[in-house]
Protein backbone atom coordinates (compact mmCIF):
# COMPACT_ATOMS: atom_id res chain seq x y z
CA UNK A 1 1.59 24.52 10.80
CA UNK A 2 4.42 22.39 10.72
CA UNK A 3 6.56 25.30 9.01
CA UNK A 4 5.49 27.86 11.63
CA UNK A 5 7.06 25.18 14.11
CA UNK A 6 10.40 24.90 12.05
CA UNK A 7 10.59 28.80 11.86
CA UNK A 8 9.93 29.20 15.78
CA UNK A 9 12.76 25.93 16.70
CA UNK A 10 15.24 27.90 14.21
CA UNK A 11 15.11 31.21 15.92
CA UNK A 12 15.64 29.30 19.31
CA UNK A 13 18.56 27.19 18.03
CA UNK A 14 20.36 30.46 17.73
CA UNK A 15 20.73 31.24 21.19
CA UNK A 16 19.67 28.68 22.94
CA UNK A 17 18.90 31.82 21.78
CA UNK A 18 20.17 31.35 21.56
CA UNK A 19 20.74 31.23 17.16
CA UNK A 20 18.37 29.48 18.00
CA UNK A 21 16.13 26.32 19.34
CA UNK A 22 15.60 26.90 19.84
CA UNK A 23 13.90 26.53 17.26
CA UNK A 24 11.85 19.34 14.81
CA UNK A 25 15.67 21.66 11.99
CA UNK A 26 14.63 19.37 9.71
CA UNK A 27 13.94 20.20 12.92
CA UNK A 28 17.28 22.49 13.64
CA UNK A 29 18.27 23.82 10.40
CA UNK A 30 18.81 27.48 11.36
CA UNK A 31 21.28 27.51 13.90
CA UNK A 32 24.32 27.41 10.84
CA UNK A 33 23.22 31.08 10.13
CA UNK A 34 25.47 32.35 13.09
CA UNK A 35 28.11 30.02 11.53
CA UNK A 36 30.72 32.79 9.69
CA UNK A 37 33.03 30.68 7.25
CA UNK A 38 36.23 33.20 5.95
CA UNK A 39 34.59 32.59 1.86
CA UNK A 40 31.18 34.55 3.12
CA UNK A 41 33.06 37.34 4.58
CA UNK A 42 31.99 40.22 2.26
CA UNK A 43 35.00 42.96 3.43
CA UNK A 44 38.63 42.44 2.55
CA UNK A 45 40.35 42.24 5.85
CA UNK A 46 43.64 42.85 4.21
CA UNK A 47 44.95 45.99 6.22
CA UNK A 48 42.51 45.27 9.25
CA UNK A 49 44.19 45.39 12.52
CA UNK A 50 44.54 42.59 14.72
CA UNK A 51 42.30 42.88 17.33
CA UNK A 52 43.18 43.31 20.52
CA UNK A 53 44.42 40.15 22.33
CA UNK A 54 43.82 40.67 25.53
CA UNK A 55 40.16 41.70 25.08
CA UNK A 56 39.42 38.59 22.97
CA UNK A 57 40.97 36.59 25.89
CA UNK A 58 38.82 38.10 28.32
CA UNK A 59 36.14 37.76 25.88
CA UNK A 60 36.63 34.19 25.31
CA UNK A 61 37.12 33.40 29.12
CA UNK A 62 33.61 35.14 30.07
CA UNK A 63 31.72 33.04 27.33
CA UNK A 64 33.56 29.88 28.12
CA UNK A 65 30.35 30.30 31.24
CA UNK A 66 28.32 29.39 28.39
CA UNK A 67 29.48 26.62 27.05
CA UNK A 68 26.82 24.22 26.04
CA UNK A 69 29.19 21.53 25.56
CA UNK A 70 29.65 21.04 29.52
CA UNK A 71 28.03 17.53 31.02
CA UNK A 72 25.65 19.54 32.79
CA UNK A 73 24.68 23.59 32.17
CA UNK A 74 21.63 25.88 32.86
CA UNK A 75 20.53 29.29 31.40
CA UNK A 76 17.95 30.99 31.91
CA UNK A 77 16.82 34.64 30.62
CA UNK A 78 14.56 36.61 28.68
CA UNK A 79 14.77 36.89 24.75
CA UNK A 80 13.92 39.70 22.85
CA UNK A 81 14.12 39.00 18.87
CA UNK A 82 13.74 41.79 15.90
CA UNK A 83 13.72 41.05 12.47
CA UNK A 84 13.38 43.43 10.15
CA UNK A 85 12.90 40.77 7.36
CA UNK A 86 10.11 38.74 8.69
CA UNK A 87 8.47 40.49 11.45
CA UNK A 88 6.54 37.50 12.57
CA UNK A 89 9.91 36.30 13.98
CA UNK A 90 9.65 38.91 16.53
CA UNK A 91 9.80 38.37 20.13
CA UNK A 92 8.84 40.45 22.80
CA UNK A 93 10.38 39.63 26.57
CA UNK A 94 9.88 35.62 25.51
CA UNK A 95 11.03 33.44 28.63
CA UNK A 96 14.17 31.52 27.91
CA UNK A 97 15.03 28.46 29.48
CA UNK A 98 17.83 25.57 28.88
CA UNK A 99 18.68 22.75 31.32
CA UNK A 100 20.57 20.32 29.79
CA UNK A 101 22.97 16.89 31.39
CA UNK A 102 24.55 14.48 29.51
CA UNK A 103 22.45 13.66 26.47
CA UNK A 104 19.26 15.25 28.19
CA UNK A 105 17.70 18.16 27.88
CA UNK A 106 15.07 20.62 28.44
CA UNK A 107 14.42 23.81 26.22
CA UNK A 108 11.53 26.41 26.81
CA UNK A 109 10.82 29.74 24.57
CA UNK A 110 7.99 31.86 25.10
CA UNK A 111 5.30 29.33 24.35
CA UNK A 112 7.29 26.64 23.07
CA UNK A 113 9.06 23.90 25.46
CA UNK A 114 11.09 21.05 24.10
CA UNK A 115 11.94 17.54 26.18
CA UNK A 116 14.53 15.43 24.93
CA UNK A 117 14.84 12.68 27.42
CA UNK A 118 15.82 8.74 27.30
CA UNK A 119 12.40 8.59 27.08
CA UNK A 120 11.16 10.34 24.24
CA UNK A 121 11.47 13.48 22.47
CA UNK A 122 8.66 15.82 23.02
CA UNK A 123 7.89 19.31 21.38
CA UNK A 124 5.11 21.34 22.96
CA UNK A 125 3.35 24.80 21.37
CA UNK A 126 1.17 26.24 23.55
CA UNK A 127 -0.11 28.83 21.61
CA UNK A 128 -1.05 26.47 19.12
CA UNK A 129 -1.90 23.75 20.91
CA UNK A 130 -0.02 21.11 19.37
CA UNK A 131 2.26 18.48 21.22
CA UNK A 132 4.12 16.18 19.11
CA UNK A 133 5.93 13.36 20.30
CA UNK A 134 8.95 10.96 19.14
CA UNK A 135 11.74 9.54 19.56
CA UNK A 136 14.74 10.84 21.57
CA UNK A 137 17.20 12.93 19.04
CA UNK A 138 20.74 12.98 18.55
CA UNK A 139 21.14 16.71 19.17
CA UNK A 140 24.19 18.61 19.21
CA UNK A 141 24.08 21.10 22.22
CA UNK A 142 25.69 23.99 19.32
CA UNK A 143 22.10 23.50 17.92
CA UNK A 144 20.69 24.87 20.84
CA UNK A 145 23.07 26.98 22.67
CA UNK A 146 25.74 28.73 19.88
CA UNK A 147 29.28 27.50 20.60
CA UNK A 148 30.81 30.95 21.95
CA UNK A 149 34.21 29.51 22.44
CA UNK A 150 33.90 28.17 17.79
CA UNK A 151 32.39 31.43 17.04
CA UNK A 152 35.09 33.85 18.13
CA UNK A 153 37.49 31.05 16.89
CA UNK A 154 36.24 31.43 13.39
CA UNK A 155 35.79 35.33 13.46
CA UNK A 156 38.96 36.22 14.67
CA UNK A 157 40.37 36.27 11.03
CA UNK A 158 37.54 38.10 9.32
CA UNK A 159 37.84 41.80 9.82
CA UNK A 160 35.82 41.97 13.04
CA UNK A 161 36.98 44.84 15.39
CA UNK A 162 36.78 44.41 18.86
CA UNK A 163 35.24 47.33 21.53
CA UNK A 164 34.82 47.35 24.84
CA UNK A 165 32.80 50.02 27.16
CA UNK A 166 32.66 49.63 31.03
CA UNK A 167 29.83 51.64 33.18
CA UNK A 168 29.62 50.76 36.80
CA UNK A 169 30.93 47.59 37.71
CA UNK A 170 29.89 46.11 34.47
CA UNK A 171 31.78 45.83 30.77
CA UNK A 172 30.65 44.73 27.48
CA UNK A 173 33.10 43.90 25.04
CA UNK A 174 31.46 43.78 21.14
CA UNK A 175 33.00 42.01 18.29
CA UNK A 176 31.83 44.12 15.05
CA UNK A 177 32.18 44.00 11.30
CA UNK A 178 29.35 45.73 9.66
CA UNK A 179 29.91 44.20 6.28
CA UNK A 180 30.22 40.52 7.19
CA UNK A 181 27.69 38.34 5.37
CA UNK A 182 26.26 36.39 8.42
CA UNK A 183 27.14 38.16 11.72
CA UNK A 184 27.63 41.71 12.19
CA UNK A 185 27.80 42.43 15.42
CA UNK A 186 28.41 39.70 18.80
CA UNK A 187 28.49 41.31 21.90
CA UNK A 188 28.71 40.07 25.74
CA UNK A 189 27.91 42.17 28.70
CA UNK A 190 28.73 41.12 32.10
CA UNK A 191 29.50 41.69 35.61
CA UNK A 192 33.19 42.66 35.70
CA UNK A 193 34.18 41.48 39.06
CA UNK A 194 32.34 38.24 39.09
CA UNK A 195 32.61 37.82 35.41
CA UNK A 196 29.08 36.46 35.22
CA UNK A 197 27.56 36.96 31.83
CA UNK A 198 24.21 39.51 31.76
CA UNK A 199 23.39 39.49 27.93
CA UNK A 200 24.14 38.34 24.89
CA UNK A 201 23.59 40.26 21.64
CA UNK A 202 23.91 39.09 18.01
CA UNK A 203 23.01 41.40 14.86
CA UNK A 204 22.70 38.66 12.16
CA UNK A 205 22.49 39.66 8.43
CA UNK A 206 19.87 38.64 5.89
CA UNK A 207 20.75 35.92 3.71
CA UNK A 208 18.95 37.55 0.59
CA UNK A 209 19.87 41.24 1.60
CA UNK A 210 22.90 40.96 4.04
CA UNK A 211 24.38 44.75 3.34
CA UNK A 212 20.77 46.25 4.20
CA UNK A 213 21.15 46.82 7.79
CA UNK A 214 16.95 47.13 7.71
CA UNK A 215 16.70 43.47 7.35
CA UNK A 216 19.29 42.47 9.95
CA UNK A 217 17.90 40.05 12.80
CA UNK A 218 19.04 41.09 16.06
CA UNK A 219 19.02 39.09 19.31
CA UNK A 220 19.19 39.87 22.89
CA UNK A 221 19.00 37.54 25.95
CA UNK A 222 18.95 38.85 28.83
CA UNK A 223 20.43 36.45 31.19
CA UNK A 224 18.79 35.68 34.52
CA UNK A 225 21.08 32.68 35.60
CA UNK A 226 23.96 30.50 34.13
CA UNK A 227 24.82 27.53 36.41
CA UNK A 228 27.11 24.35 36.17
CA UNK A 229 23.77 22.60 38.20
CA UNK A 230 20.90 21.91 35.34
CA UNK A 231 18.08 20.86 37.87
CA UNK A 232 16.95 18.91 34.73
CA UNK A 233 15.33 16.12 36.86
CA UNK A 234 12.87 19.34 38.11
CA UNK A 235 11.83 20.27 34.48
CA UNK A 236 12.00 17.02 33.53
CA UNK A 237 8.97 15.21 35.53
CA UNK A 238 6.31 17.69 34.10
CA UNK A 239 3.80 14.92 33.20
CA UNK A 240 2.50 15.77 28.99
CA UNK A 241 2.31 12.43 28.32
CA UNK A 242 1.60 8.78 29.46
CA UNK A 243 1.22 5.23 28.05
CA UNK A 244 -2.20 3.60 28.27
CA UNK A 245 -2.45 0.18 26.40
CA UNK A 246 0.51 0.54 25.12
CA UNK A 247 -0.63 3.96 23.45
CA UNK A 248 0.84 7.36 23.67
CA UNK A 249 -1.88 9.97 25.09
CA UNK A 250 -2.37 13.44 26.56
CA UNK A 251 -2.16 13.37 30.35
CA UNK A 252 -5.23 15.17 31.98
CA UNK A 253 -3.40 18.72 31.61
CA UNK A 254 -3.02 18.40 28.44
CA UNK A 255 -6.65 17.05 26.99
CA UNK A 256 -7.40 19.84 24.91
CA UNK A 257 -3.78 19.64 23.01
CA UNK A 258 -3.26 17.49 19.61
CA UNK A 259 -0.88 15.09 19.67
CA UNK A 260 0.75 13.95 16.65
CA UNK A 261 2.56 10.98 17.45
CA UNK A 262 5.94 9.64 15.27
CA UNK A 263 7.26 6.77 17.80
């Protein structure tokens, strides 16, 4: 059970995705597979173009809407996963939710929500009715929500080619290199007047297998709403838990949940 959890808070730490955590890595371990470092690079980018300056600039101005670094940010979407290694990573139209300010957040996935608060850190699975419940974590926000602004950063120098393809008032610009060991493909759609994002996509290579493109993850969010307002005080007073002489239990909601309890 408690690997099934890991697996699901990976995936989630990605994007946010996001990737993943997103997905207790030791409770985010999986977000550093979006991570590209120049010594896993499998292509010689000797010879490789530059890419195209101005696109990256536009490309890094769009995602800096996304940075999960800001005091206070909220995303919400819909997250559709594929892995051709490990089906049971799949996701199908999973909600995707991330209000975070300050050192606070809130995280939701499909059936999965996560609280980190002053007050405690709480992990919920619905489908699996499990709640557990600790202390508040140290969490990096890059372990929930990717880093945009490090990624392209990194990739930059690593034989990626940059494309861009505009339909109706909206662009996508894709950062591609087939061959790289840990991301293949990064792309960001998005309104091109307004320059609010609409999806994020990332084609992630498997560790064991990373030239078979069958075995490639790949990750789209949809995105419903990005905001500088996180509203976290709304997601935030959902009541899960409560103390009773001086114990931890399930509030009425909640009765028919474990609760595994590590305060």
């Amino acid at each position: 059970m408690r690997k099934k959890l890991i697996k699901v808070i990976g995936i989630a730490g990605l994007l946010v995705i996001g990737g993943t955590s997103l997905y207790a890595w030791s409770v985010y371990r999986n977000a550093k597979v979006i991570e590209v470092a120049k010594d896993n690079a499998i292509a010689d980018t000797l010879g490789v173009a530059a890419p195209d300056t101005a696109l990256v600039r536009l490309f890094t101005k769009v995602s800096a809407g996304l940075d999960p670094n800001r005091k206070e940010f909220l995303l919400t979407g819909v997250l559709d996963v594929v892995n051709g290694a490990d089906s049971t990573d799949n996701m199908n139209r999973a909600d995707y939710l991330f209000s975070k300010k300050g050192k606070e957040f809130y995280f939701k996935l499909g059936q999965t929500e996560v609280f980190n608060l002053k007050s405690f850190y709480l992990f919920i699975d619905h489908a699996q009715k499990k709640v557990i419940l600790s202390k508040q974590k140290q969490i990096n926000a890059g372990n929930v929500m990717p880093d945009l602004q490090q990624m392209i950063a990194q990739i930059q120098g690593e034989g990626f080619e940059v494309s861009r393809i505009q339909t109706e008032g909206n662009e996508q610009i894709t950062l591609s290199n087939p061959h790289h060991l840990s991301c293949k493909e990064f792309s960001l759609a998005f309104d091109e007047t307004t320059l609010k994002p609409a999806l994020l996509r990332f084609r992630l290579s498997d560790g064991e297998e990373p030239e078979n493109k069958k075995r490639d993850q790949v990750l789209n969010l949809r995105i419903m709403e990005s905001a500088t307002k996180s509203d976290l005080e709304r997601y935030a007073s959902k009541k899960v838990v409560e103390q009773k002489d001086r114990h931890w239990v399930l509030s009425e909601e909640y009765k028919a949940y474990d609760l595994i309890t590590m305060m």
